[in-house]
C-alpha atoms as a PDB file:
ATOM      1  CA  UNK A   1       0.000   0.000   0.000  1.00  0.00           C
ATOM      2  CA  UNK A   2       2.851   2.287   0.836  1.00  0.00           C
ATOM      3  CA  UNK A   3       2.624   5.486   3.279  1.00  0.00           C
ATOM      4  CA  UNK A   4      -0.592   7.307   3.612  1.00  0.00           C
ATOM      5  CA  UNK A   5       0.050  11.152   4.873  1.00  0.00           C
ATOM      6  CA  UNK A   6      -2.378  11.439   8.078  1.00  0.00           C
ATOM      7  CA  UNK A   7      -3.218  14.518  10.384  1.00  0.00           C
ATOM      8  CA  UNK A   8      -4.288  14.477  13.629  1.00  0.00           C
ATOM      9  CA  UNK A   9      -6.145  16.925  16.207  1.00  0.00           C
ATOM     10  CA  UNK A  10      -7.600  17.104  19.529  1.00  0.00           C
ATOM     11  CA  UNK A  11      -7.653  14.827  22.543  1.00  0.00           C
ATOM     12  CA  UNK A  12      -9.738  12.021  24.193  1.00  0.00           C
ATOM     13  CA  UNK A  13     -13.675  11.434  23.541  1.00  0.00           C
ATOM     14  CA  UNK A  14     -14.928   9.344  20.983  1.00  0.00           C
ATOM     15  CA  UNK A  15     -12.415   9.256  18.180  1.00  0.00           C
ATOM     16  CA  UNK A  16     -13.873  10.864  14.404  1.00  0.00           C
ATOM     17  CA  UNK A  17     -11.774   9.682  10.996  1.00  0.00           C
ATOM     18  CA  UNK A  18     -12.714  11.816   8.363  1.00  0.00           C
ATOM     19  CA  UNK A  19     -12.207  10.062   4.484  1.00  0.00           C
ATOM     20  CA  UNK A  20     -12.064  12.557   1.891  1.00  0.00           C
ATOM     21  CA  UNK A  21     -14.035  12.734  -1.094  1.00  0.00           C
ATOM     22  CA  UNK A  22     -11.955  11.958  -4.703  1.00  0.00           C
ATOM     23  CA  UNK A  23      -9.453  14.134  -5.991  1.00  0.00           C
ATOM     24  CA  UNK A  24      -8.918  15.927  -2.719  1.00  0.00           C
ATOM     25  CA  UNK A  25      -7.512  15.128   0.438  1.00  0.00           C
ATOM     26  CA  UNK A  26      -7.189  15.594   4.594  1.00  0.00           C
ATOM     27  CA  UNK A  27      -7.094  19.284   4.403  1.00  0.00           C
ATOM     28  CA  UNK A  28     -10.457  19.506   3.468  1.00  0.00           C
ATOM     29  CA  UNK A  29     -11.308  18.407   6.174  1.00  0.00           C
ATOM     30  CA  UNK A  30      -9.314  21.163   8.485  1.00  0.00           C
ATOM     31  CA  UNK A  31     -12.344  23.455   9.387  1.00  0.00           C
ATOM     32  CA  UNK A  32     -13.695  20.194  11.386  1.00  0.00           C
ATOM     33  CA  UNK A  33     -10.756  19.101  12.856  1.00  0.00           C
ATOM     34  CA  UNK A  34      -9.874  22.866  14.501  1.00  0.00           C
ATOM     35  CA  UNK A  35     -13.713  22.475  15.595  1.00  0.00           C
ATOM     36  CA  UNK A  36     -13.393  19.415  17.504  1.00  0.00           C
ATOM     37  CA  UNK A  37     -12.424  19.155  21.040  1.00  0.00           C
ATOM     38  CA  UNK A  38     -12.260  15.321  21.261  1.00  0.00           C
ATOM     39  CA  UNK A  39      -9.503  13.168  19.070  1.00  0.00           C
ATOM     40  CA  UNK A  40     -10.146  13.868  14.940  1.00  0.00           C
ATOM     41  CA  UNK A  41      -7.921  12.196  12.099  1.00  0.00           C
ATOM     42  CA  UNK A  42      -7.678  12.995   8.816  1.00  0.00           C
ATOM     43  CA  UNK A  43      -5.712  10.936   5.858  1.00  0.00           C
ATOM     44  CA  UNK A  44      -5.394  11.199   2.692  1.00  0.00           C
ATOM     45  CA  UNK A  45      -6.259   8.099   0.703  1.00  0.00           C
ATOM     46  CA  UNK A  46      -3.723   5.920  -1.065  1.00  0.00           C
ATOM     47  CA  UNK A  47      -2.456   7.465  -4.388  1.00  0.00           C
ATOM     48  CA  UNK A  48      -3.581  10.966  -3.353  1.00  0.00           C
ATOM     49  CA  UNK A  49      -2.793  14.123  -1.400  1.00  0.00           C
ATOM     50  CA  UNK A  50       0.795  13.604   0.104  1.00  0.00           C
ATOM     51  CA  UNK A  51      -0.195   9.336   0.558  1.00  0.00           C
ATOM     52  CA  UNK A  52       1.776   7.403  -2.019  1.00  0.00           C
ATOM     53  CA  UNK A  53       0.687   5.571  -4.978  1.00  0.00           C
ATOM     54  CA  UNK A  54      -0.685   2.156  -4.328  1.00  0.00           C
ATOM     55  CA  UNK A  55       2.937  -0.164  -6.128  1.00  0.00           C
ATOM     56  CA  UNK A  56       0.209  -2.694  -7.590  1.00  0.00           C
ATOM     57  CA  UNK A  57      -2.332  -0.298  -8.783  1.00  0.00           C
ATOM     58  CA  UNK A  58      -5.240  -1.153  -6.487  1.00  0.00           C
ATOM     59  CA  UNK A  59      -7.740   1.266  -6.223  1.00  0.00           C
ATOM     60  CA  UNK A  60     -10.944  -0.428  -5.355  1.00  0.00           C
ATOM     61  CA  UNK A  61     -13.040   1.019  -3.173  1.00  0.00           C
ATOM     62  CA  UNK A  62     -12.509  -2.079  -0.701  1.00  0.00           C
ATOM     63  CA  UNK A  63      -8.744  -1.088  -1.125  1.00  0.00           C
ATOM     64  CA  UNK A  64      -9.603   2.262  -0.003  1.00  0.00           C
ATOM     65  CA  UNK A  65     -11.521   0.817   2.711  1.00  0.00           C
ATOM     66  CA  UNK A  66      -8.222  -1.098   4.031  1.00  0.00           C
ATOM     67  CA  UNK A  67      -6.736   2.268   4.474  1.00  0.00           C
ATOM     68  CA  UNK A  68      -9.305   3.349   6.848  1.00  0.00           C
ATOM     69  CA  UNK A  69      -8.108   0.208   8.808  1.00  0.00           C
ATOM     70  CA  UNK A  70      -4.606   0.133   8.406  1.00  0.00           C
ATOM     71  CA  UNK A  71      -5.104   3.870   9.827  1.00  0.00           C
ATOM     72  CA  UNK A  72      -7.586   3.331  13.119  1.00  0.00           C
ATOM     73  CA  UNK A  73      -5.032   0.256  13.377  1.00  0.00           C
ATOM     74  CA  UNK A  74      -1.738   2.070  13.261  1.00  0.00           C
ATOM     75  CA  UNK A  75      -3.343   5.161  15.747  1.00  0.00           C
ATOM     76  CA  UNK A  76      -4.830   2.057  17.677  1.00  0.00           C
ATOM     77  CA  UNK A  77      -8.575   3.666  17.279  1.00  0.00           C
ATOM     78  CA  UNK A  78     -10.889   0.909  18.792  1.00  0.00           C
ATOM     79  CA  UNK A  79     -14.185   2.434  18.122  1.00  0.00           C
ATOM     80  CA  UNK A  80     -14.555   5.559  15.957  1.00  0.00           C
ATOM     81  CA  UNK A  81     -17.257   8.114  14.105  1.00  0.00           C
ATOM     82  CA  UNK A  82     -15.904   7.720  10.422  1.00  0.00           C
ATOM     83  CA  UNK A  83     -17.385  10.670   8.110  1.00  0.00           C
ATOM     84  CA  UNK A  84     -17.024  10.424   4.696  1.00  0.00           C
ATOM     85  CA  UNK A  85     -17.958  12.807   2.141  1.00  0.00           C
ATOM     86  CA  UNK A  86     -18.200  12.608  -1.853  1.00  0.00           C
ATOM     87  CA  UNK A  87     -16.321   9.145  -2.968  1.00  0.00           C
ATOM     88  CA  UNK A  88     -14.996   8.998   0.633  1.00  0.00           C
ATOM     89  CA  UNK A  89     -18.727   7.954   1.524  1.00  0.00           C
ATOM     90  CA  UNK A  90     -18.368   5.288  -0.649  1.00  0.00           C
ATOM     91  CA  UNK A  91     -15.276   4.006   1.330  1.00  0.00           C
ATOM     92  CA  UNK A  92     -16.536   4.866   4.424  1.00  0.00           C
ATOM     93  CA  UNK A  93     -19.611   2.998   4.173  1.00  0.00           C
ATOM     94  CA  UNK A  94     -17.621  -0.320   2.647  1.00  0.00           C
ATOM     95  CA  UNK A  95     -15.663  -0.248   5.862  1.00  0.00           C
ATOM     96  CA  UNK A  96     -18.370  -0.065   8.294  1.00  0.00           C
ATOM     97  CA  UNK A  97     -19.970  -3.021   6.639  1.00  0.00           C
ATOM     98  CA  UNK A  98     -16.710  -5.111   6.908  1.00  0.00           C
ATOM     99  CA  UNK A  99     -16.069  -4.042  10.436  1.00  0.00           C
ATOM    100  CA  UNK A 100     -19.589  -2.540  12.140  1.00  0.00           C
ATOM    101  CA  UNK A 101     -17.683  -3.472  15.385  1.00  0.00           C
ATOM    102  CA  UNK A 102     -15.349  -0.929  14.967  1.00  0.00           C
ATOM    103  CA  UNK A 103     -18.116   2.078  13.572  1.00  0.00           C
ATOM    104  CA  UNK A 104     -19.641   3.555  16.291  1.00  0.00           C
ATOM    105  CA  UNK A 105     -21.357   6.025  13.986  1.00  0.00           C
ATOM    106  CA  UNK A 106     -21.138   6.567  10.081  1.00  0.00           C
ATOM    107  CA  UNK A 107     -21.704  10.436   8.817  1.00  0.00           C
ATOM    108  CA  UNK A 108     -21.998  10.416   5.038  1.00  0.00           C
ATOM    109  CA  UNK A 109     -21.777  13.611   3.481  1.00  0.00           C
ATOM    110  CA  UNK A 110     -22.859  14.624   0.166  1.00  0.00           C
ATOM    111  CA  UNK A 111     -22.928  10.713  -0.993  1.00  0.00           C
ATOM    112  CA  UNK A 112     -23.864  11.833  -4.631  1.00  0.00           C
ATOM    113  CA  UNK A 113     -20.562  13.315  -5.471  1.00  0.00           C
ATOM    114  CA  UNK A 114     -21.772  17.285  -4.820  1.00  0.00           C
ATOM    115  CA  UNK A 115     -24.167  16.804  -8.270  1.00  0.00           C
ATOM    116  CA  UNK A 116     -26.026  19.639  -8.365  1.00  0.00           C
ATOM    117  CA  UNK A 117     -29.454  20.105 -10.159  1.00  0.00           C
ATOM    118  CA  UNK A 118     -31.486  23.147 -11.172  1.00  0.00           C
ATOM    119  CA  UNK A 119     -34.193  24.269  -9.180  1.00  0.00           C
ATOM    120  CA  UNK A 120     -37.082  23.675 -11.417  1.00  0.00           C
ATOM    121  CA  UNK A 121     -36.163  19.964 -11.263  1.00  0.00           C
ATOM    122  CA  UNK A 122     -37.458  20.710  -6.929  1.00  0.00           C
ATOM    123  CA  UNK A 123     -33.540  20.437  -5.610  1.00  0.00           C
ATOM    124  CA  UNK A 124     -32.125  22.472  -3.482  1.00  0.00           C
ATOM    125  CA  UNK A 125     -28.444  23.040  -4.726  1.00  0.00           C
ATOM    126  CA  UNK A 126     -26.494  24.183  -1.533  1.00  0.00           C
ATOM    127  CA  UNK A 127     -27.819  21.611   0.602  1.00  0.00           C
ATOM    128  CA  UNK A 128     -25.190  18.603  -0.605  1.00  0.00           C
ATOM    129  CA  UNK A 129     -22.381  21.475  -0.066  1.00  0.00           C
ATOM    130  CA  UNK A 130     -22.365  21.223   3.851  1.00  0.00           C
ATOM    131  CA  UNK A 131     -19.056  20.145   4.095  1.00  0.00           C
ATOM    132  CA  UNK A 132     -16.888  22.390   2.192  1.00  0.00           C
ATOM    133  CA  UNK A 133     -19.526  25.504   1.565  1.00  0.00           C
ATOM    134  CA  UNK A 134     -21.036  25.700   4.641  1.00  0.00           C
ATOM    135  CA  UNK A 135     -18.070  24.151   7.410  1.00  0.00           C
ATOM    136  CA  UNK A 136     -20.368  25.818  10.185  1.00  0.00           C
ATOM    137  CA  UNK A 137     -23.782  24.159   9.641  1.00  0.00           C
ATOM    138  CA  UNK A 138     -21.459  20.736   9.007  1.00  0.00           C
ATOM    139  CA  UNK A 139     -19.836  21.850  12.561  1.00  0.00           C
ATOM    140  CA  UNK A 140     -22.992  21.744  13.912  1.00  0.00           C
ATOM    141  CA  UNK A 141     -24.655  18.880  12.417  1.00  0.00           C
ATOM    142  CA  UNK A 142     -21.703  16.666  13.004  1.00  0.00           C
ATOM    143  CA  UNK A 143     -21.713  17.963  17.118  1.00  0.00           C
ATOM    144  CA  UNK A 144     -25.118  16.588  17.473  1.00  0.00           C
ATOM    145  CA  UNK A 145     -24.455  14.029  15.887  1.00  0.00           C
ATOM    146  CA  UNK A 146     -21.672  13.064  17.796  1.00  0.00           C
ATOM    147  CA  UNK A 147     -23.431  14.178  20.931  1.00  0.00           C
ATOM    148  CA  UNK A 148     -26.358  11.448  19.716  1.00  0.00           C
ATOM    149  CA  UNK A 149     -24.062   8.984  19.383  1.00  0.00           C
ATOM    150  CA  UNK A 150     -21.545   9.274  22.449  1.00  0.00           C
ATOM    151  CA  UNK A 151     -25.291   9.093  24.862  1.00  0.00           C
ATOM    152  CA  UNK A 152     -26.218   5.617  22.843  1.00  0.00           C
ATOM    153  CA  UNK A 153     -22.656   4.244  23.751  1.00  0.00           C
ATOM    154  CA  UNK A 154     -22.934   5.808  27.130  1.00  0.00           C
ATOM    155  CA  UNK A 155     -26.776   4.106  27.586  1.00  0.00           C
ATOM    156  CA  UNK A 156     -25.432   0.851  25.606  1.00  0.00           C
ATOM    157  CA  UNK A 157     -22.612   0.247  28.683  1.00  0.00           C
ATOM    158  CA  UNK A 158     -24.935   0.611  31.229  1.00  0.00           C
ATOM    159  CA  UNK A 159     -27.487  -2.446  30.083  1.00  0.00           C
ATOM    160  CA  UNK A 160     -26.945  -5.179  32.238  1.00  0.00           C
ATOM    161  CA  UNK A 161     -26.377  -8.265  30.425  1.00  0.00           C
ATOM    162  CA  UNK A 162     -29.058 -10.470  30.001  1.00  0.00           C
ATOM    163  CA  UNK A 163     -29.244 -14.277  31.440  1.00  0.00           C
ATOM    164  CA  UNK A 164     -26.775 -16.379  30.048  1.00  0.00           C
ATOM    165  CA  UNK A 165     -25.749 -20.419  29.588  1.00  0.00           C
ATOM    166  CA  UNK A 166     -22.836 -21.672  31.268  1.00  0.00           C
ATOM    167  CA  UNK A 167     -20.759 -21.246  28.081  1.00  0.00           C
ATOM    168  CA  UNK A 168     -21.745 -17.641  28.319  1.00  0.00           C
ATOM    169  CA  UNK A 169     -24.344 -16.980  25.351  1.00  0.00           C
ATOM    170  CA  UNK A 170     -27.558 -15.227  25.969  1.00  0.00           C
ATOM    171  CA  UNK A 171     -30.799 -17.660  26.749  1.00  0.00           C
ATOM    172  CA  UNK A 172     -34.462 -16.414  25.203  1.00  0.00           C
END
């Protein structure tokens, strides 16, 4: 795969990895990560930004979805929010289906690639263009979101486990 340029921000708190959308990179993603308090990572996926080419030319979306783990692996993120936005939702989402034990939350922004349609067709263009138009209502968005999902996880440790069989699986 080679080396994949990553940037980092913030401390503690449920962990966010932001996947950027294609032909750009982490520093899109910059206005969120200054926003965040808790720990925020950034990379930039194999091939571009500052990451290097992939040496046997794999660019699958599945490929890009191994960066995402090689990534949480290498900063040792156990549970995460992963955000994606354009073609990065794309590889966002194939990750959280191969490892929904590791996504405690999946943000997908703009999933359609930022297409834009008139109007008279009943679209509203600038709502798709949250993430790099609008960084403030994306700040926002993404707080409550996180917010939302931090209280689940919080309400999700506190259940009790139910009654189990000596080898330790749950009876009905």
């Amino acid at each position: 795969m080679g080396r994949l340029a990553v940037s980092t921000a913030g401390q503690g708190g449920l962990p966010v990895l932001f996947v950027h959308g294609h032909g750009g990179d982490r520093t899109q993603w910059a206005a969120q990560q200054a926003f965040l308090v808790q720990r925020s990572v950034s990379f930039d996926l194999r091939g571009m930004g500052e990451s290097d080419p992939d040496p046997a030319g794999r660019y699958h979306v599945r490929d890009f979805a191994e960066d995402v783990g090689a990534v949480a692996d290498t900063l040792h993120l156990e549970r995460f929010v992963l955000v994606g936005h354009g073609f990065g939702c794309g590889v966002a989402s194939e990750y959280a289906a191969l490892h929904p034990e590791r996504v405690a939350g999946l943000v997908l922004g703009d999933p359609e690639g930022s297409v834009k349609k008139p109007l008279s067709e009943g679209f509203d263009p600038p709502v798709q263009r949250l993430v790099m138009d609008a960084p403030e209502s994306f700040n926002a968005a993404l707080d409550a979101f996180l917010a939302d999902v931090e209280a689940h996880l919080v309400l999700e440790d506190a259940r009790l486990p139910g009654p189990t069989d000596a080898s330790g699986a749950l009876t009905m």
